[in-house]
Protein backbone atom coordinates (compact mmCIF):
# COMPACT_ATOMS: atom_id res chain seq x y z
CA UNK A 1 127.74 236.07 112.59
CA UNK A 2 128.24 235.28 116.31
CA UNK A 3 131.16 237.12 117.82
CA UNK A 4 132.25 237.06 121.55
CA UNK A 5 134.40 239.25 123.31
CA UNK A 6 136.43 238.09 126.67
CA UNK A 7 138.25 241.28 128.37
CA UNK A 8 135.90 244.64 128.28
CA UNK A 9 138.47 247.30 129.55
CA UNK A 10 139.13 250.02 127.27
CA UNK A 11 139.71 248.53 124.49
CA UNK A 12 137.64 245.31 124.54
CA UNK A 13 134.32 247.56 125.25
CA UNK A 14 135.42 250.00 122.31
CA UNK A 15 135.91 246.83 119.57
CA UNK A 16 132.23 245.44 121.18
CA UNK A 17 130.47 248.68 120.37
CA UNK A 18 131.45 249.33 116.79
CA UNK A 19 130.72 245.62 116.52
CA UNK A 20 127.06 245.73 117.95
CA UNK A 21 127.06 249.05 115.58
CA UNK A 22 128.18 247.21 112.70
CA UNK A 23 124.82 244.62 113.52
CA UNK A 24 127.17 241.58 114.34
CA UNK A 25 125.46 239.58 117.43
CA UNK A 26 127.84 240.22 120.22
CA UNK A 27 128.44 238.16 123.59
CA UNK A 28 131.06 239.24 126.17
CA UNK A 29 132.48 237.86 129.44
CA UNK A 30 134.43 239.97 131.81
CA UNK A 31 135.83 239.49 135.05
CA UNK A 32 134.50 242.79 136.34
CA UNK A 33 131.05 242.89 135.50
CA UNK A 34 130.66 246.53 135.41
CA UNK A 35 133.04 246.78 132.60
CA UNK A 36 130.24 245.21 130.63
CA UNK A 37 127.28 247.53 131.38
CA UNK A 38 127.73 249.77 128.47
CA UNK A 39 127.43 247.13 125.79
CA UNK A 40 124.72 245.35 127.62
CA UNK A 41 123.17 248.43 127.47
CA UNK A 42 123.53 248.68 123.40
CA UNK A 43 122.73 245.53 122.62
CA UNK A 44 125.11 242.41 123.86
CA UNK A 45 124.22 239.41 125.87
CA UNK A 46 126.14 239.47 128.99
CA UNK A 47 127.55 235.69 130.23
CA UNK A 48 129.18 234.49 133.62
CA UNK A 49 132.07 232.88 132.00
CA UNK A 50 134.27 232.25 129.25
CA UNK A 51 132.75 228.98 128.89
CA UNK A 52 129.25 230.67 128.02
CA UNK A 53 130.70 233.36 125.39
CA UNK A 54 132.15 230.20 123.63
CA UNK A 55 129.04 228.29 123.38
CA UNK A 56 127.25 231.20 122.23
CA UNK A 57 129.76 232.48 119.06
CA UNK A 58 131.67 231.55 115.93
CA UNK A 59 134.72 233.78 116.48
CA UNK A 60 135.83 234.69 120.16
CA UNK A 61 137.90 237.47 120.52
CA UNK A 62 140.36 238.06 123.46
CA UNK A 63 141.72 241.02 124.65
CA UNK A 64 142.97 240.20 128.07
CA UNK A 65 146.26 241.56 129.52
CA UNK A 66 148.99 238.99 129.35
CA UNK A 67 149.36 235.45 128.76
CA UNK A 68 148.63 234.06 131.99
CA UNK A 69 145.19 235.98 131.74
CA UNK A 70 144.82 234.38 128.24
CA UNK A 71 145.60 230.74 129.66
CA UNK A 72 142.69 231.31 132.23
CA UNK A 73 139.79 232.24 129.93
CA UNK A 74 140.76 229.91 127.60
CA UNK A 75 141.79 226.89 129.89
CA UNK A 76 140.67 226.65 133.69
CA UNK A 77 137.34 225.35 134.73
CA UNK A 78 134.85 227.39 132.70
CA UNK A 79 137.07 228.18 130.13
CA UNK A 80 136.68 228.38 126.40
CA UNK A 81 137.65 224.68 125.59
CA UNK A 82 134.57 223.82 128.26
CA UNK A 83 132.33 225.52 125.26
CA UNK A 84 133.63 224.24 122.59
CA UNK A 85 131.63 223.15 119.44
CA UNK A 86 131.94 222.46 115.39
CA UNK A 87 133.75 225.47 113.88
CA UNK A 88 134.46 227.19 117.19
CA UNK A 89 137.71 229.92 116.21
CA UNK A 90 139.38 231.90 118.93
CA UNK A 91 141.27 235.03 118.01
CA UNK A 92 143.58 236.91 120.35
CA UNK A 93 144.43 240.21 120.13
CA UNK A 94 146.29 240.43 123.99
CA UNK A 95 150.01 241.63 123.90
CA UNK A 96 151.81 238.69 124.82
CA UNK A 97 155.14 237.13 124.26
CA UNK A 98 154.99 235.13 121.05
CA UNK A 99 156.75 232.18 122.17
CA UNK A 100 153.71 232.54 124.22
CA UNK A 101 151.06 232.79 121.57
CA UNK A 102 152.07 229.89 119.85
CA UNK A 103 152.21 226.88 122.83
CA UNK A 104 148.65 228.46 123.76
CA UNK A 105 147.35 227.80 119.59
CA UNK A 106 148.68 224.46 120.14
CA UNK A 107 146.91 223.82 123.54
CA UNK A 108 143.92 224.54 121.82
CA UNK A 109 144.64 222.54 118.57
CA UNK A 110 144.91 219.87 120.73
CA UNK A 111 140.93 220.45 121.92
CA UNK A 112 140.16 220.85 118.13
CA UNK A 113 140.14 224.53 118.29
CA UNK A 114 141.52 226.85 115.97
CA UNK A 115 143.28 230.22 117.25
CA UNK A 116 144.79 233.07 115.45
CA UNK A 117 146.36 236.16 116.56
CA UNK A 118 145.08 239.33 115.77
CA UNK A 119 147.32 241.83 117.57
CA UNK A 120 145.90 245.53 116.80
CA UNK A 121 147.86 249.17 117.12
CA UNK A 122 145.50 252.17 117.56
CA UNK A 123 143.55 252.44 121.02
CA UNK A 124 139.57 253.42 122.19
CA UNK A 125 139.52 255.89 120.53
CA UNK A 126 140.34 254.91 117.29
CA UNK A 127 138.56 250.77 117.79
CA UNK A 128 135.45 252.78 118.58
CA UNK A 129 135.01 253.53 114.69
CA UNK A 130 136.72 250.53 113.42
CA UNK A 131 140.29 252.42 112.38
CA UNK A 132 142.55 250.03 114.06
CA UNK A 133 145.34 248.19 112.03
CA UNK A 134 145.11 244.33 113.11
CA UNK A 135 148.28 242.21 112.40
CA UNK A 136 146.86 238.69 112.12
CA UNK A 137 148.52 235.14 111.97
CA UNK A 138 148.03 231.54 111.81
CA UNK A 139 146.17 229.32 109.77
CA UNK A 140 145.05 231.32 106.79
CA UNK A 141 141.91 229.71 105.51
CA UNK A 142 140.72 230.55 108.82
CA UNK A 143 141.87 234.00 108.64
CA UNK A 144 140.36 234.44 104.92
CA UNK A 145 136.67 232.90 106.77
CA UNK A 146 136.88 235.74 109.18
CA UNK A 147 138.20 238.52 107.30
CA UNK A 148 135.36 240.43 106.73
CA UNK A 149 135.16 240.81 110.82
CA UNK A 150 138.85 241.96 110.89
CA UNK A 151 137.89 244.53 108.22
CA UNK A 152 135.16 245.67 110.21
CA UNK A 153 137.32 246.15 113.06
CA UNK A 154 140.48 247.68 111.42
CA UNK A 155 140.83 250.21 108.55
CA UNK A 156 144.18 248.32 107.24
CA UNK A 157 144.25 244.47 107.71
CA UNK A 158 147.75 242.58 107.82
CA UNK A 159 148.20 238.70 107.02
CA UNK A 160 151.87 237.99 108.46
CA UNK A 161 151.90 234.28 108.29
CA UNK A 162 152.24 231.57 110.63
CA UNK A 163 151.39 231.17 114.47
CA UNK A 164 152.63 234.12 116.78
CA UNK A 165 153.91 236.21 113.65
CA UNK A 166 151.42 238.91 114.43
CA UNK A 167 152.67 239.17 118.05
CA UNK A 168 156.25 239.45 117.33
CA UNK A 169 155.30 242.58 114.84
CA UNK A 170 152.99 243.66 117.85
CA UNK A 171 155.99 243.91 119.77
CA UNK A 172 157.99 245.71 117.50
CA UNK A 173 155.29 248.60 116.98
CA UNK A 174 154.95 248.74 120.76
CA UNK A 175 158.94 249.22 120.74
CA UNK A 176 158.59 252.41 118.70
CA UNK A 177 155.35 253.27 121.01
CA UNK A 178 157.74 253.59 124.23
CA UNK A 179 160.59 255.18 122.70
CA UNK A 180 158.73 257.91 120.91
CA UNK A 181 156.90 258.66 123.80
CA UNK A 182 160.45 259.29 125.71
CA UNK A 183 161.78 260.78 122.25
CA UNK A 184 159.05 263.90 122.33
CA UNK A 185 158.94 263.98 126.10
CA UNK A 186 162.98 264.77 126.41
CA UNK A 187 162.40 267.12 123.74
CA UNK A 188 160.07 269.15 125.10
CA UNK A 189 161.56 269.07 128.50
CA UNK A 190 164.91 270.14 126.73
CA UNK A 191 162.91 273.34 125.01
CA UNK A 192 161.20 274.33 128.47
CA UNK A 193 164.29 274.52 130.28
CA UNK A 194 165.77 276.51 127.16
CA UNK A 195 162.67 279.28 128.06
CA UNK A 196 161.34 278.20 124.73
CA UNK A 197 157.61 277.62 123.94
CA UNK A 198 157.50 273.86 123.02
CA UNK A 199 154.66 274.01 120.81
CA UNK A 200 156.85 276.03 118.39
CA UNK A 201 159.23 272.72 118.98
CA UNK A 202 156.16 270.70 118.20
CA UNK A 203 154.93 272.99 115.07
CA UNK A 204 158.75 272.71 113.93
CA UNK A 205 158.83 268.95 114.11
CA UNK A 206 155.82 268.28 112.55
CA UNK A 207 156.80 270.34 109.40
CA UNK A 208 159.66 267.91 109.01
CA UNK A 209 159.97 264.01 107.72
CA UNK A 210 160.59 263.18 111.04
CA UNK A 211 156.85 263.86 112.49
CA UNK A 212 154.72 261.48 113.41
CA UNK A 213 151.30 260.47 114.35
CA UNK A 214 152.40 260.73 118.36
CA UNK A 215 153.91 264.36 117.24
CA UNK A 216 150.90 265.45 115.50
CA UNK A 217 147.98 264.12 117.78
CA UNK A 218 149.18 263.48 121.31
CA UNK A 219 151.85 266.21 121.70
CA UNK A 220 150.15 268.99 122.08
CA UNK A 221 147.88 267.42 124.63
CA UNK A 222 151.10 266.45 126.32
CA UNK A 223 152.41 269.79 126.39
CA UNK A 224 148.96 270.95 128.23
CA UNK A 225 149.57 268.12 130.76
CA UNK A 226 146.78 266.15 129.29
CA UNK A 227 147.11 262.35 130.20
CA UNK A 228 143.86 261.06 129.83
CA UNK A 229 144.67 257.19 129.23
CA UNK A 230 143.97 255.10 126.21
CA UNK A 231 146.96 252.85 127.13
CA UNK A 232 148.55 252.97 130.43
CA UNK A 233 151.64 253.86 131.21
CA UNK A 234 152.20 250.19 133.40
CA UNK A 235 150.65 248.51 130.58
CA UNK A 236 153.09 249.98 128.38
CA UNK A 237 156.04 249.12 130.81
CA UNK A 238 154.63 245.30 130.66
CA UNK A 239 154.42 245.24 127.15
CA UNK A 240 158.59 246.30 127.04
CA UNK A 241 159.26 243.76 129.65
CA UNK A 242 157.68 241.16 127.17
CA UNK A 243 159.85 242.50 124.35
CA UNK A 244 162.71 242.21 126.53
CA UNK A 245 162.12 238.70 127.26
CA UNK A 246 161.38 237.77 123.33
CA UNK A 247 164.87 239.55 122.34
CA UNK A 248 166.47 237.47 124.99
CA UNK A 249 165.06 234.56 123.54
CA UNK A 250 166.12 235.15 120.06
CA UNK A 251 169.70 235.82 121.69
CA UNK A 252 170.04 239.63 120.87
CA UNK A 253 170.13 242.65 122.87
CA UNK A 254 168.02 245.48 122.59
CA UNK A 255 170.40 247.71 124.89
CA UNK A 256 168.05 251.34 123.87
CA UNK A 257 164.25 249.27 125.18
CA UNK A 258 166.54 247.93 128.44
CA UNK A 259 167.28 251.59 129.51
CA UNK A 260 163.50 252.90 128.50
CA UNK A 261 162.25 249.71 131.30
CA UNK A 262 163.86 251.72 133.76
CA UNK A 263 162.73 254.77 133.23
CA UNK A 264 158.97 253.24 132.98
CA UNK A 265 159.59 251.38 135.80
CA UNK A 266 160.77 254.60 138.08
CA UNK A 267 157.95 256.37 136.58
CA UNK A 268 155.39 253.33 138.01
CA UNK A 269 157.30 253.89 141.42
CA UNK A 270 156.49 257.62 141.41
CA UNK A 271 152.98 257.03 140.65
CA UNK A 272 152.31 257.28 137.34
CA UNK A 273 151.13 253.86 136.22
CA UNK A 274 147.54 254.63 135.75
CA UNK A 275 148.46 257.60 133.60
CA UNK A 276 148.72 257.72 129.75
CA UNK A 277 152.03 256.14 128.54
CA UNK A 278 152.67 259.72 127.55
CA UNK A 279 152.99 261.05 131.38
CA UNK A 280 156.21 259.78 131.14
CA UNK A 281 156.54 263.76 130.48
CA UNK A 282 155.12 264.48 134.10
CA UNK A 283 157.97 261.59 135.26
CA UNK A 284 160.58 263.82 133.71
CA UNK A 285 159.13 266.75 134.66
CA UNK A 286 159.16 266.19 138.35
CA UNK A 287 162.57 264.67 138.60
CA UNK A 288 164.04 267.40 136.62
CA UNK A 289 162.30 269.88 139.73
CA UNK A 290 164.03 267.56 142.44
């Protein structure tokens, strides 16, 4: 099977390499062409446009940063719908608002296209050996022809249901994401300033139901002031300002996500966008030294 790939940052290169390792025939497009030199190097063909990767696969995948970046690839000159042909599918696995998602699957039903979503939670360094778990939606005959590629890609494989279904859920996981992240980081600042060891703290908590997989396998990195990024702190604070909107538009509040924005958003100010999400630690860190 043809697959393309449009978007080669961190995660886009890590879901092209255990797909050229799997033996699929991979073609990618990104805006930065040096993002693309590592899976040229094992094995994928390397296009100019969006247009290009379309013509030249059965499935492309997305993984762009928001909607507007998704609207490019897929519409302006050069875009996907300017290589379109008989059985062409488009899957997106951006984070973007679902509302979103769903006027951009009909934009492209009206070209005769078909698009799912295929929203995933893990990061590099879990897509690089095909662990991620991929929330998919839309039509599902589609989805059942393309399973086997989601499979490949994701240890646990989710059907939700209709258009943008998958990126509501994706929002919701990314909800628990930014609060956790604050959640561990308060209580190991709260620990330190108690002259207390927080890896005890850490050892504690992860002997108890409420552990989790942040607890157990980021913590400790955290508490060595390790922040090497597999999702960026001002990615992160996007992604909550797109479940802010999507609660807005359902006519709730979310009062707990509001409050963690601003935090995020200070933490951006100070510097720390480029960071792991979990540097929100070094955030609190410094302002508690002020």
């Amino acid at each position: 099977m043809k697959i393309g790939i449009i978007g080669t940052g961190m995660l886009g290169s890590a879901v092209g390499l255990h797909l050229l390792e799997r033996g699929f025939d991979l073609t990618v497009y990104n805006r930065t062409i040096e993002k693309t030199k590592r899976l040229e190097s094992n094995g994928a063909v390397v296009v100019k446009s969006p247009k290009k990767v379309a013509e030249n696969s059965e499935l492309v995948i997305i993984i762009v940063k928001d909607s507007d970046a998704v609207r490019q690839v897929s519409f302006e000159e050069n875009g996907i719908i300017n290589g379109k042909h008989k059985g062409l599918t488009v899957a997106d696995m951006s984070t973007i608002n679902p509302s979103e998602s769903k006027s951009i699957t009909e934009k492209f039903q009206q070209e005769g296209i078909v698009k799912l979503d295929i929203p995933v939670m893990g990061g590099p360094n879990v897509a690089i050996s095909g662990d991620l778990v991929v929330m998919a939606s839309g039509d599902r005959d589609t989805f059942e022809k393309f399973k086997n590629v989601f499979e490949k890609i994701g240890n646990k494989v989710f059907f939700l249901g209709g258009s943008s279904t998958a990126h509501s859920v994706k929002l919701a996981m990314n909800l628990q994401i930014a609060m956790l992240a604050l959640s561990l980081s308060e209580g190991i600042t709260l620990v330190r300033a108690s002259k207390i060891d927080p890896k005890i703290f850490l050892e504690i908590l992860n002997s108890t139901y409420f552990k989790t997989g942040m607890s157990e396998n980021k913590a400790f990195r955290m508490v060595e002031g390790k922040f090497e990024a597999t999702f960026t702190l001002e990615n992160l604070h996007k992604d909550i300002s797109t479940i802010i909107e999507t609660a807005e538009s359902h006519g709730i509040q979310l009062p707990m996500i509001k409050k963690a924005k601003e935090l995020y958003q200070n933490a951006i100010e100070q510097g720390y966008g480029k960071m792991d999400y979990t540097g929100i630690l070094s955030y609190l860190k410094k302002i508690n030294e002020s």
